[in-house]
Protein backbone atom coordinates (compact mmCIF):
# COMPACT_ATOMS: atom_id res chain seq x y z
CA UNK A 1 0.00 0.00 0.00
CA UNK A 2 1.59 3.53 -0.68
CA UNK A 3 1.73 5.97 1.94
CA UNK A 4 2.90 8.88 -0.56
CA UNK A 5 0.60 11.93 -0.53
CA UNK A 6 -1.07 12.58 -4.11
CA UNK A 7 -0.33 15.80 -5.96
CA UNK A 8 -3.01 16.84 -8.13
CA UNK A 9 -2.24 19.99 -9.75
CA UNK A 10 -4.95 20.24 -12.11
CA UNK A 11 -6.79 21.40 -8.78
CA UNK A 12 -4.10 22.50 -6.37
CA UNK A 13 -4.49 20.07 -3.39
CA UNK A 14 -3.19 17.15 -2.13
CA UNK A 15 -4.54 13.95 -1.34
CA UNK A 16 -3.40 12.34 2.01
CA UNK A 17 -4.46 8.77 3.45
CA UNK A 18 -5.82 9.10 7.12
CA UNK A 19 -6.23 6.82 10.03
CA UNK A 20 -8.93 7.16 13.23
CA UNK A 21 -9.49 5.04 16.11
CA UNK A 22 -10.78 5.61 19.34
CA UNK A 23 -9.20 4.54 22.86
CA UNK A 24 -9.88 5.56 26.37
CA UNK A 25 -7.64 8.39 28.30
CA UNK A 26 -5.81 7.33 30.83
CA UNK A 27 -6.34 10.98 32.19
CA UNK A 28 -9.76 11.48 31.94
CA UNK A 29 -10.81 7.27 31.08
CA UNK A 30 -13.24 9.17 28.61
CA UNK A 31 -13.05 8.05 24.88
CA UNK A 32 -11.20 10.10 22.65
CA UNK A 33 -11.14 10.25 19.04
CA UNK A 34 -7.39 10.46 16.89
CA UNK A 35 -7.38 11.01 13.26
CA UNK A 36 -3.60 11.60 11.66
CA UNK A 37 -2.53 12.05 7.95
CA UNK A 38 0.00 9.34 7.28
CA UNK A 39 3.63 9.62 7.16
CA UNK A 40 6.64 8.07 7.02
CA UNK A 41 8.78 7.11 10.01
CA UNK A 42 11.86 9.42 8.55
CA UNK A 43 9.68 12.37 8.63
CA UNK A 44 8.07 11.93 11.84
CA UNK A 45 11.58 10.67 13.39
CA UNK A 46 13.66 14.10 12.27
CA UNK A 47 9.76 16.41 13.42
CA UNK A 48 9.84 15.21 16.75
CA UNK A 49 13.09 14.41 17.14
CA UNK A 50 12.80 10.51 17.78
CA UNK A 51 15.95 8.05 17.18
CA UNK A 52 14.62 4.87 17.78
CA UNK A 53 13.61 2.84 14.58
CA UNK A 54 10.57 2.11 13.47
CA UNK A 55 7.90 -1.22 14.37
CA UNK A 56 9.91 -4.13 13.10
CA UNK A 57 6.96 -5.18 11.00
CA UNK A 58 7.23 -3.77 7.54
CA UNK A 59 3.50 -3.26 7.42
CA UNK A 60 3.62 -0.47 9.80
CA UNK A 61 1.39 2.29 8.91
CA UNK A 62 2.91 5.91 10.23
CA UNK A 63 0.63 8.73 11.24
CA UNK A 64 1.03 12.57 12.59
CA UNK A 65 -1.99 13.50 14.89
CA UNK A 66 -4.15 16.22 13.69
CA UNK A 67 -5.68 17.82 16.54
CA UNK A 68 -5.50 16.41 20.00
CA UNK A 69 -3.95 13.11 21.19
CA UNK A 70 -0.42 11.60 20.81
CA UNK A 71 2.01 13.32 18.44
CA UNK A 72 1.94 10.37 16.06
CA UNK A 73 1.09 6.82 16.03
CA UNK A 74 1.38 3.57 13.98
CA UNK A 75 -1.22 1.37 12.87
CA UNK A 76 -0.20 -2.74 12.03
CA UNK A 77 -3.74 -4.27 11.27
CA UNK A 78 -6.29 -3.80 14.22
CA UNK A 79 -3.40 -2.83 16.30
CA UNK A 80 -2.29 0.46 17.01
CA UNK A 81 0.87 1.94 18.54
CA UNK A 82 1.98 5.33 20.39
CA UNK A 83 5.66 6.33 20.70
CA UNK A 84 6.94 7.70 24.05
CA UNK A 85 10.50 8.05 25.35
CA UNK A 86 11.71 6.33 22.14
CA UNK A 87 9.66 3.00 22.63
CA UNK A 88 6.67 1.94 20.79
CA UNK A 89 3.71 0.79 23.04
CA UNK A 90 0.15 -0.82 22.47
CA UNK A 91 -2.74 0.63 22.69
CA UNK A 92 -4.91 -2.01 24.67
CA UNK A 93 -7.98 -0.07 24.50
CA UNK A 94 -8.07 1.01 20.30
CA UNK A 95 -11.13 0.35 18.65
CA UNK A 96 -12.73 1.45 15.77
CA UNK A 97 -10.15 1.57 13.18
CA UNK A 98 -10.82 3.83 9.98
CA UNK A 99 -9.11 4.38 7.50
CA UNK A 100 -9.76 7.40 4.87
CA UNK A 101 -7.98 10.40 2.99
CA UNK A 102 -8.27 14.19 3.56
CA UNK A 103 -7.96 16.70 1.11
CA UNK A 104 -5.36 19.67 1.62
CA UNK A 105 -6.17 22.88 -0.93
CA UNK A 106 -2.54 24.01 -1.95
């Protein structure tokens, strides 16, 4: 599956693959929904100045949070993934995986 963001200059915007999911706070235990535009683990390592690699599984979906939640997660089939202090941990409570695309006027 690509994860490159589509150009369309006929119309001057970009197409961008997106991935939601819901999982309880740990502050608040309240649901909360995440969407994020996907990625790639290089760009998201050198934004937020990570070092570690990425998930060892090469079908590792990357994603940068839009709006509230973690700075970025991964996605690897119904599992999802939040990076803190350079480790990758599991979501226990994710549900409702979505996945979609956003469109970004240029």
């Amino acid at each position: 599956m690509s994860t490159a963001i589509e150009n369309n200059t006929t119309s001057n915007n970009i197409t961008v693959p997106t991935c939601s999911f819901t999982y309880i706070s740990n502050r608040t235990f309240q649901p909360r929904r995440v969407t994020g535009g996907e990625r790639t683990w290089e760009y998201l390592k050198e934004r937020f100045s990570r070092a570690s690699e990425g998930l060892p599984d090469p079908s590792a979906r990357y994603f940068e949070t839009i709006g509230f939640g973690p700075f970025l997660f991964a996605v690897i089939g119904n599992d999802v993934f939040y990076h803190d202090r350079e480790k990758w941990l599991h979501y226990e409570s994710a549900t409702n995986i979505e996945y979609g695309t956003i469109i970004i006027d240029l």
